[in-house]
N, C-alpha and C. Protein backbone atom coordinates (compact mmCIF):
# COMPACT_ATOMS: atom_id res chain seq x y z
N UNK A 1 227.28 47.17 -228.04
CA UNK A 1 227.72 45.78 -227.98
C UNK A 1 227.71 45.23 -229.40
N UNK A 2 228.98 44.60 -229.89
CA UNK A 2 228.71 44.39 -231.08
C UNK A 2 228.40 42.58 -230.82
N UNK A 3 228.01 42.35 -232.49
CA UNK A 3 226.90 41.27 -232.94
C UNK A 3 227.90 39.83 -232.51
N UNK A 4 229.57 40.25 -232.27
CA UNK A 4 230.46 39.16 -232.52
C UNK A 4 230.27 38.84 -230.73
N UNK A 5 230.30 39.32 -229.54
CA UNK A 5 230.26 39.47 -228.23
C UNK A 5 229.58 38.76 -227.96
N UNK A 6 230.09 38.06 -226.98
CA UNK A 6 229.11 36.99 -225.89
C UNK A 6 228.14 37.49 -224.83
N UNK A 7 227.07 37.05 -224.96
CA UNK A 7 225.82 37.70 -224.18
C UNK A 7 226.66 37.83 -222.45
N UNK A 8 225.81 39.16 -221.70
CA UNK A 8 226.59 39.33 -220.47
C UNK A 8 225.80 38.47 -219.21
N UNK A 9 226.76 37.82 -218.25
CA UNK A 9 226.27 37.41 -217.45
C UNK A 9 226.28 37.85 -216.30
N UNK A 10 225.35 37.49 -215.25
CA UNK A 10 225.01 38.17 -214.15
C UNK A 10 225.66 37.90 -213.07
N UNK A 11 226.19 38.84 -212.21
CA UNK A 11 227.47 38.75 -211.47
C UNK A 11 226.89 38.10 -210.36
N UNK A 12 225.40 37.74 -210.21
CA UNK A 12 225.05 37.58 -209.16
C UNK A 12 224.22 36.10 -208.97
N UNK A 13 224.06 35.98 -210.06
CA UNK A 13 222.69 34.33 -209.41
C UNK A 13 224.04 33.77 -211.18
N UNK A 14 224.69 34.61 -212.01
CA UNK A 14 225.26 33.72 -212.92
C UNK A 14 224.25 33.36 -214.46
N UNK A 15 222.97 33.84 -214.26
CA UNK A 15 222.34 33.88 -215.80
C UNK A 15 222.37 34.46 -216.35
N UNK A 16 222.68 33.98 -217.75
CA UNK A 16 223.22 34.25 -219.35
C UNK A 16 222.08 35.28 -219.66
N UNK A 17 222.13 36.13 -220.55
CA UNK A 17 221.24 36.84 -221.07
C UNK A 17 220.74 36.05 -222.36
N UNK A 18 219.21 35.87 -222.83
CA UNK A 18 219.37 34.82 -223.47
C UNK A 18 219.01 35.97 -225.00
N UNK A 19 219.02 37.11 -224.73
CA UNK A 19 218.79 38.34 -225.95
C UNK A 19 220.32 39.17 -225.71
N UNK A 20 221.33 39.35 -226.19
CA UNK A 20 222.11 40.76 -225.75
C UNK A 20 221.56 41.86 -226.07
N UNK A 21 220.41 42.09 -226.63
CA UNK A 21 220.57 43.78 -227.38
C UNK A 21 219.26 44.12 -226.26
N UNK A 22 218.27 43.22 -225.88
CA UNK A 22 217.56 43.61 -224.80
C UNK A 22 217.83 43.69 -223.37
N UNK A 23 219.21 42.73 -223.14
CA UNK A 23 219.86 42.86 -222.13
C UNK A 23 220.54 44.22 -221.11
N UNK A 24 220.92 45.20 -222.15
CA UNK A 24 221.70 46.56 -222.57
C UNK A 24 220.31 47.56 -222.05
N UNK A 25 218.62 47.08 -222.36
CA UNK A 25 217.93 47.35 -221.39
C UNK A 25 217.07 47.68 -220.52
N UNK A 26 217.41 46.07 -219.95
CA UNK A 26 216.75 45.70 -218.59
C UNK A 26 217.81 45.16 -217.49
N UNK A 27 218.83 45.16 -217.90
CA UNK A 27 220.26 44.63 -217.25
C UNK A 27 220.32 46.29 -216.92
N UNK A 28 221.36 45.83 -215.51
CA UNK A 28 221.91 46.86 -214.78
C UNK A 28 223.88 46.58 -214.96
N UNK A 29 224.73 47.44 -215.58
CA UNK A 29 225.99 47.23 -215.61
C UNK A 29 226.55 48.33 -214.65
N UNK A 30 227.73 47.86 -213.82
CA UNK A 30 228.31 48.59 -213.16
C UNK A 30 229.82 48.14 -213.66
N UNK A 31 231.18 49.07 -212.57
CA UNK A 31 232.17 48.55 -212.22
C UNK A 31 232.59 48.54 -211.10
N UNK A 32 233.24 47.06 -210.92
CA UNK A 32 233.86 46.94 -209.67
C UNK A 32 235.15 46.47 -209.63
N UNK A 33 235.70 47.13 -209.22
CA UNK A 33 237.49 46.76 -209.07
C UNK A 33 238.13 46.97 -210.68
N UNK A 34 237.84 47.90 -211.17
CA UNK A 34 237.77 48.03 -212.63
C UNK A 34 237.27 47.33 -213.56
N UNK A 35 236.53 46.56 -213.00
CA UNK A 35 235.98 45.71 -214.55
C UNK A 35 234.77 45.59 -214.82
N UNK A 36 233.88 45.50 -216.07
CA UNK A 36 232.66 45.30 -216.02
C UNK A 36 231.51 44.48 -215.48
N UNK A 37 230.39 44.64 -214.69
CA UNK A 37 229.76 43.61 -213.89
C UNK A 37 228.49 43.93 -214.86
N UNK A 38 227.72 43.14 -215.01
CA UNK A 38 226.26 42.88 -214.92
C UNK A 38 225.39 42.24 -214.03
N UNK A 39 224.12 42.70 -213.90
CA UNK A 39 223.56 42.57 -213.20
C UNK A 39 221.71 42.35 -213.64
N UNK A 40 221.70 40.58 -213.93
CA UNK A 40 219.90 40.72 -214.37
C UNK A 40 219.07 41.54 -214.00
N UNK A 41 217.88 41.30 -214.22
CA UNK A 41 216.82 42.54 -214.09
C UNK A 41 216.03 42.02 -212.58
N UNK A 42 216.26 40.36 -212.74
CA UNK A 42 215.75 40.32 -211.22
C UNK A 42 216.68 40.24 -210.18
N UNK A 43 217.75 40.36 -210.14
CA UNK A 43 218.64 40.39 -209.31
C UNK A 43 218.71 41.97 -208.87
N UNK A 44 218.61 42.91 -209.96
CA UNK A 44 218.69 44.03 -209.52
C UNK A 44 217.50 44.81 -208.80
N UNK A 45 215.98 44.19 -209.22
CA UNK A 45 214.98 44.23 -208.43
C UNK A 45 215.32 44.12 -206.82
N UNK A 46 216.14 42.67 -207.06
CA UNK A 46 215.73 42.34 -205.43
C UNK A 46 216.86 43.07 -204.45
N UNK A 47 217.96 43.45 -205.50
CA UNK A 47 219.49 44.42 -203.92
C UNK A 47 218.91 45.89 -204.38
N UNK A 48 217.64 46.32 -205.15
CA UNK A 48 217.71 47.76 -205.78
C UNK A 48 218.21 48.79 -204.87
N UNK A 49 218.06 48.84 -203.87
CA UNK A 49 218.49 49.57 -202.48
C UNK A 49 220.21 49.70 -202.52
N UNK A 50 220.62 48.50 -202.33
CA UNK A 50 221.78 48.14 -202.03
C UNK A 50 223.10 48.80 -203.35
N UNK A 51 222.17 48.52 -204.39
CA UNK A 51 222.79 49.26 -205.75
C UNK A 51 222.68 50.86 -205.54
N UNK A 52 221.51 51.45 -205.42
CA UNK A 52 221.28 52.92 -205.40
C UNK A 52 222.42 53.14 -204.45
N UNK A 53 222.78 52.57 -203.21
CA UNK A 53 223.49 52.91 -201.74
C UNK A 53 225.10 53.25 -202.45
N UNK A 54 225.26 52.20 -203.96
CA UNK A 54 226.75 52.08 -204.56
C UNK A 54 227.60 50.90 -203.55
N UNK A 55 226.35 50.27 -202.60
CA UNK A 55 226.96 49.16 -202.05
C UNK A 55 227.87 47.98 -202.62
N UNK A 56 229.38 47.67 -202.26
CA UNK A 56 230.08 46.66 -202.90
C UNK A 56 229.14 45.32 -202.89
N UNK A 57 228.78 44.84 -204.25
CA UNK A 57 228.00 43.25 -203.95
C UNK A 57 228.43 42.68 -203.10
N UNK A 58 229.88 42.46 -202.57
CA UNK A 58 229.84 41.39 -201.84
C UNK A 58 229.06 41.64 -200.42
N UNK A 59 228.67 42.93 -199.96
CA UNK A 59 227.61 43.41 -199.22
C UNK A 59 226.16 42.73 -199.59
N UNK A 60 225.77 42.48 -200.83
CA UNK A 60 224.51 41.69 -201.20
C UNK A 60 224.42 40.40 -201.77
């Protein structure tokens, strides 16, 4: 991720990463429908199941 890039936000509750380079990790990134998703660290705590499954979010 370069230094010029806007921190990634979470596809799921919508919070900003307030570090990008620590974001990269404790953030979870996937794709869906071709494009990049992120996913906070507590958001991904709480569907962790649902992610391992490769469940579509809109399932969580």
């Amino acid at each position: 991720m370069a230094d010029d890039e806007a921190p990634p936000v979470c596809a799921t509750c919508g919070g900003a990463a307030p570090d990008p380079a620590f974001a990269r990790l404790t953030w979870t990134r996937g794709t869906e429908n071709g494009r990049e998703v992120w996913t906070c660290d507590r958001c991904s705590r709480e569907h962790l199941r649902s992610i391992e499954g490769k469940l579509d979010s809109a399932w969580w």
